[in-house]
N, C-alpha and C. Protein backbone atom coordinates (compact mmCIF):
# COMPACT_ATOMS: atom_id res chain seq x y z
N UNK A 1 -44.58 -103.98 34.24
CA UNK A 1 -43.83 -103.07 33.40
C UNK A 1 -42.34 -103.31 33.64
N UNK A 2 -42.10 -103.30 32.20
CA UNK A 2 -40.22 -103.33 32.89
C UNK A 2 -39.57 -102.43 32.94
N UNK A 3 -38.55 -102.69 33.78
CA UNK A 3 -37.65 -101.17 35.06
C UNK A 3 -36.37 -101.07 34.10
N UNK A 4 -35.88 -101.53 33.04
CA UNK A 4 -34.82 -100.93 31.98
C UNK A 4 -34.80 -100.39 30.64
N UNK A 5 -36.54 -100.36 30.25
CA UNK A 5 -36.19 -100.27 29.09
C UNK A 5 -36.91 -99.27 28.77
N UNK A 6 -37.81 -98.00 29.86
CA UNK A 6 -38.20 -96.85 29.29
C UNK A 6 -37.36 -95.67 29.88
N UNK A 7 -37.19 -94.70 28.88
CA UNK A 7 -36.01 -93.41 29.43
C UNK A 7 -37.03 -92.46 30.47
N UNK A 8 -35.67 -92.03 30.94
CA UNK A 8 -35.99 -91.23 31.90
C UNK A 8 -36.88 -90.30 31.54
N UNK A 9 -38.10 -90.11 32.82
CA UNK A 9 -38.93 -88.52 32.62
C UNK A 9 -38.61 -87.90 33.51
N UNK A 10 -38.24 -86.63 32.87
CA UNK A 10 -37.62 -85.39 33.66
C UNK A 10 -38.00 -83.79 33.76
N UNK A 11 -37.83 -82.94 34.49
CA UNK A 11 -38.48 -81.62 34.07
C UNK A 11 -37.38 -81.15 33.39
N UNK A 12 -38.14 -80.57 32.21
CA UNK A 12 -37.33 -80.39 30.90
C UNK A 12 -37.19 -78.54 30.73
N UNK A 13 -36.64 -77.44 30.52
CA UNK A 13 -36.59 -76.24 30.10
C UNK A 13 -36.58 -76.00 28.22
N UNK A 14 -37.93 -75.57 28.26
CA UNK A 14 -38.45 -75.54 26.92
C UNK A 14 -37.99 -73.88 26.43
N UNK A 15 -37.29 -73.44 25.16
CA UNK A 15 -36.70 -72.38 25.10
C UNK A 15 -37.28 -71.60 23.71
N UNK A 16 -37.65 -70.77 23.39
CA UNK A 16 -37.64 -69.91 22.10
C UNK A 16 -37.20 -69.22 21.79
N UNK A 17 -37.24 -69.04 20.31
CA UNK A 17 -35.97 -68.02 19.73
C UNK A 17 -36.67 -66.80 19.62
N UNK A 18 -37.61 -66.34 20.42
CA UNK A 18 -38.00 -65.04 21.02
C UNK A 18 -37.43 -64.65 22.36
N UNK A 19 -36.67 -65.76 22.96
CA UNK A 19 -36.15 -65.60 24.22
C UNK A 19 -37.19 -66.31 25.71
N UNK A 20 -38.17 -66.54 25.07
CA UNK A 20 -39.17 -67.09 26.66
C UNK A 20 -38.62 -68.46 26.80
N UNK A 21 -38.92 -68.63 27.94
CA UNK A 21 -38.62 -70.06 28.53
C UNK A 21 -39.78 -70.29 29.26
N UNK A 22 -39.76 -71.79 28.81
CA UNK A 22 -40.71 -72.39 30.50
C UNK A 22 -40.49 -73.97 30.21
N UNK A 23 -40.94 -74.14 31.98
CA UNK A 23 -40.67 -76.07 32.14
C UNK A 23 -42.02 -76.39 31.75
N UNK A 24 -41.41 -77.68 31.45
CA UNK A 24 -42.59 -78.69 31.29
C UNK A 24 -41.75 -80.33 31.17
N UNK A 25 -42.47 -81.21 30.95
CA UNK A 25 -42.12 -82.74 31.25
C UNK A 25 -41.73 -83.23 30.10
N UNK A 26 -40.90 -84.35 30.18
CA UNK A 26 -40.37 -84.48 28.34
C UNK A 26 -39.35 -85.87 28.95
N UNK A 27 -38.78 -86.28 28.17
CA UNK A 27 -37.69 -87.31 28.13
C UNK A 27 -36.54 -86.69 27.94
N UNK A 28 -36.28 -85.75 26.63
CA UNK A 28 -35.10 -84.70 26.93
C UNK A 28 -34.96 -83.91 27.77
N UNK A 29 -33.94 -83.39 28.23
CA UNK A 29 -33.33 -82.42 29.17
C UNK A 29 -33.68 -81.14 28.82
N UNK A 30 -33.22 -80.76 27.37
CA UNK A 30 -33.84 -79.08 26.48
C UNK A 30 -34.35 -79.22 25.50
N UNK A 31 -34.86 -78.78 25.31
CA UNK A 31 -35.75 -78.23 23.92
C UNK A 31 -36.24 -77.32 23.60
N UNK A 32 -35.58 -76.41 21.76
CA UNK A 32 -35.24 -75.13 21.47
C UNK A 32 -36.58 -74.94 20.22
N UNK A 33 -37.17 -74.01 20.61
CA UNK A 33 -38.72 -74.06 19.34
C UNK A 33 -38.14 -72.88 19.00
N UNK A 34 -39.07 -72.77 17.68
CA UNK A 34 -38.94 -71.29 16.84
C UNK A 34 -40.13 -70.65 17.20
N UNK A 35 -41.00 -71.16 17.24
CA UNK A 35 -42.35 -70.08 17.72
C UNK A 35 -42.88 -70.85 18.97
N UNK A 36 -43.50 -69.88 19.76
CA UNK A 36 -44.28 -70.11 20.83
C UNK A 36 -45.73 -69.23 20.80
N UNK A 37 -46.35 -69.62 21.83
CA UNK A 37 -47.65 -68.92 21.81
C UNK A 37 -47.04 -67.54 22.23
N UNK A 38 -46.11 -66.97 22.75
CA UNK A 38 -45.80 -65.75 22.67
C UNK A 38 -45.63 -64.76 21.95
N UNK A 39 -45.66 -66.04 21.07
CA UNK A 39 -44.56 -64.76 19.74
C UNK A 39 -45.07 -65.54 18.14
N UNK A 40 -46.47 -66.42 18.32
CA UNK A 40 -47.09 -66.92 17.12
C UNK A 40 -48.14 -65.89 16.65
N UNK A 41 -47.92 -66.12 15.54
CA UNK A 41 -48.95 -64.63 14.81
C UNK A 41 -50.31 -65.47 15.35
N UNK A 42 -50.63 -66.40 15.69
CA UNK A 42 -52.34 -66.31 16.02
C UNK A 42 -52.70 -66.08 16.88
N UNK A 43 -51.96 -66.41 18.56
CA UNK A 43 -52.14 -65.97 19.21
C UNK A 43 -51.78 -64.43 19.93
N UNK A 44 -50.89 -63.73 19.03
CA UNK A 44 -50.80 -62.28 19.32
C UNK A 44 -51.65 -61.43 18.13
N UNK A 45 -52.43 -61.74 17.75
CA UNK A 45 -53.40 -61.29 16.70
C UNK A 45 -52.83 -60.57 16.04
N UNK A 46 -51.65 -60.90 14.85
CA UNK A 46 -51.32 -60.31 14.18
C UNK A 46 -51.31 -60.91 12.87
N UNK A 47 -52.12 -62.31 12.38
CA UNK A 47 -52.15 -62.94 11.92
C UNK A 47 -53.94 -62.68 10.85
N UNK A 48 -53.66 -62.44 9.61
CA UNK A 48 -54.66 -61.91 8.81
C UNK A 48 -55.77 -63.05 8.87
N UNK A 49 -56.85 -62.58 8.63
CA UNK A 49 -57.89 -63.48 8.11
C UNK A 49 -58.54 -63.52 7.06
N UNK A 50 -58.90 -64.41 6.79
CA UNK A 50 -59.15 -65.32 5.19
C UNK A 50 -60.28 -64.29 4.62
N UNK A 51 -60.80 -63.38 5.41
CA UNK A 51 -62.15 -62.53 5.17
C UNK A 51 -61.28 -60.66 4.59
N UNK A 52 -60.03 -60.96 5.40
CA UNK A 52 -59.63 -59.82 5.23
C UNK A 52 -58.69 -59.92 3.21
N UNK A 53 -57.92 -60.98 3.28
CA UNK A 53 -57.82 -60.88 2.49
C UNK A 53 -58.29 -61.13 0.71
N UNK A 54 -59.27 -61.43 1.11
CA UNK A 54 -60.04 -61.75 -0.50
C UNK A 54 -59.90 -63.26 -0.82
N UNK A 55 -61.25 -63.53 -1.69
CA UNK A 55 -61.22 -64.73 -2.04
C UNK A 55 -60.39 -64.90 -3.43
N UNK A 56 -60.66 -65.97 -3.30
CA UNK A 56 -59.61 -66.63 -5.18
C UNK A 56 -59.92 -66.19 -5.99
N UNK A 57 -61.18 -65.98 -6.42
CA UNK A 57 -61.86 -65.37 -7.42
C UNK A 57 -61.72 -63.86 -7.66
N UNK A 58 -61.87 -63.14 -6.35
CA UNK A 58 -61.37 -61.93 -6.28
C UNK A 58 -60.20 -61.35 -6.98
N UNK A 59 -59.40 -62.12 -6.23
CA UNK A 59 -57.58 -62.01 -6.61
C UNK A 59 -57.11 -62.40 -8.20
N UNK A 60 -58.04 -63.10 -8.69
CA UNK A 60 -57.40 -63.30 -10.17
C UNK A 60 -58.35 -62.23 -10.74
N UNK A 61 -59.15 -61.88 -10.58
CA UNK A 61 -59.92 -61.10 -11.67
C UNK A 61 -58.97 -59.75 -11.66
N UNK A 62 -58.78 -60.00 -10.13
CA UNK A 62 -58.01 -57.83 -10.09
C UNK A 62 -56.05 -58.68 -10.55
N UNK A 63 -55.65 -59.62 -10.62
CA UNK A 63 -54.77 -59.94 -11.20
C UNK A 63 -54.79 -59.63 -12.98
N UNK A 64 -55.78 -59.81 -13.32
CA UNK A 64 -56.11 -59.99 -14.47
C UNK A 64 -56.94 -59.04 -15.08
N UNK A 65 -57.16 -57.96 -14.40
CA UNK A 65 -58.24 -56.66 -14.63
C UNK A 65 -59.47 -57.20 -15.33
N UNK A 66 -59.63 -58.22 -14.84
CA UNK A 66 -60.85 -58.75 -15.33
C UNK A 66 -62.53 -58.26 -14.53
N UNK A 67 -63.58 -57.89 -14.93
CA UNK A 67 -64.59 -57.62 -14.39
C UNK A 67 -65.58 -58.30 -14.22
C-alpha cells in the first residue's frame, strides 16, 4: 500500500441541528447533519404510517365525493 496517497483517518465530531453531538471516524475533521436518529421522525415515533393514513383509492374518492 502506498504511504502518500490516502488522507488522513481521524476521530471526527459529528453535529446536528437539533444540537446532539457524537464522535465517530471519518477523513474530515466535522461534520454538520440536519437529522439524526434523535430527532428523525422514525425513530422518535412520530412519523405516520401508510395504514394510518389511507390508501390512494381512498383519498381520491373522498377528494372527489365519490362512493
Amino acid at each position: 500500500m502506498k504511504t502518500e496517497i490516502h488522507p488522513k483517518y481521524m476521530e471526527t465530531k459529528v453535529r446536528c441541528a437539533c444540537g446532539e453531538s457524537f464522535t465517530t471516524g471519518s477523513t474530515v475533521s466535522e461534520i454538520k447533519v440536519e437529522v439524526c436518529s434523535k430527532c428523525h421522525p422514525f425513530y422518535t415515533g412520530s412519523q405516520k404510517l401508510l395504514l394510518e393514513a389511507g390508501g390512494r383509492v381512498e383519498k381520491f374518492q373522498k377528494k372527489y365525493n365519490r362512493k
